[in-house]
Protein backbone atom coordinates (compact mmCIF):
# COMPACT_ATOMS: atom_id res chain seq x y z
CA UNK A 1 -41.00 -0.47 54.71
CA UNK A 2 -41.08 -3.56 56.74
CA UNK A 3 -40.40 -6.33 54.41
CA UNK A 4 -37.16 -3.76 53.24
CA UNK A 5 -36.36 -4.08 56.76
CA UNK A 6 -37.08 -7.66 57.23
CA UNK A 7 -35.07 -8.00 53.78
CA UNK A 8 -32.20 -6.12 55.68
CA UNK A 9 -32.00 -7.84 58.56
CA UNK A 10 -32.43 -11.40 57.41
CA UNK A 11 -29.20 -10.77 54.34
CA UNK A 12 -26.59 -13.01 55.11
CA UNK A 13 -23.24 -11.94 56.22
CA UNK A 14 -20.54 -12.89 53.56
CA UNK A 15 -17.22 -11.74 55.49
CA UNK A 16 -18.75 -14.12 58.41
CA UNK A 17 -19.47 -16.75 56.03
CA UNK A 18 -15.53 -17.84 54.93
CA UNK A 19 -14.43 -19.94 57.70
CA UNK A 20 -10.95 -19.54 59.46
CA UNK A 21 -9.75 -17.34 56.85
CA UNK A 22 -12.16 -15.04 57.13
CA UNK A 23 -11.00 -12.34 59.75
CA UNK A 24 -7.12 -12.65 59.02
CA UNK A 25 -7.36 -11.61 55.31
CA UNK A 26 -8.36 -8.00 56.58
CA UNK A 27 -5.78 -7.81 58.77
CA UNK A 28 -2.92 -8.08 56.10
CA UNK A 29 -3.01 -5.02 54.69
CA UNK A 30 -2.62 -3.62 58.13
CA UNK A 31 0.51 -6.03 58.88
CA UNK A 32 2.17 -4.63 55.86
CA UNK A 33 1.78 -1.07 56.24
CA UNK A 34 3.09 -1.34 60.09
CA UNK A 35 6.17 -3.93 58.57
CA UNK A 36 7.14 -1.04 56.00
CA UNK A 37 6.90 1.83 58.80
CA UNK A 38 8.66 0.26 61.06
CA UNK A 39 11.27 -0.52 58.53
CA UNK A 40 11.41 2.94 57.10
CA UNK A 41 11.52 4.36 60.58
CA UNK A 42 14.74 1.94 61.25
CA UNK A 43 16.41 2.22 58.02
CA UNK A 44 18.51 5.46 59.47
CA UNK A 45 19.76 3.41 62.56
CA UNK A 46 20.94 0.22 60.81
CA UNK A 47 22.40 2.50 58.43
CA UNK A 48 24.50 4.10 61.09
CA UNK A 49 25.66 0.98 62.30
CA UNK A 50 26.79 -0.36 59.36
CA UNK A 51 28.49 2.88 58.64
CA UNK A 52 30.10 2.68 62.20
């Protein structure tokens, strides 16, 4: 049991391990979903305005 911990505790961290680039790439998939909602959500409006 301790060497499985020891083994645990000592693995190394991959999604640490990439640099700069590291924590944006997660963070992209998030950006698009809240660019196409808030697009969806404002398609009605700009349609009414260019409908007049």
């Amino acid at each position: 049991m301790a060497d499985r911990l020891a083994r645990i505790s000592s693995s190394p961290l991959p999604i640490l391990d990439r640099g700069r680039s590291g924590p944006v790439e997660p963070m992209l998939p998030a950006l698009v979903r809240g660019v196409i909602f808030i697009s969806v959500l404002a398609a009605p409006f700009v349609a009414a305005l260019l409908a007049g």
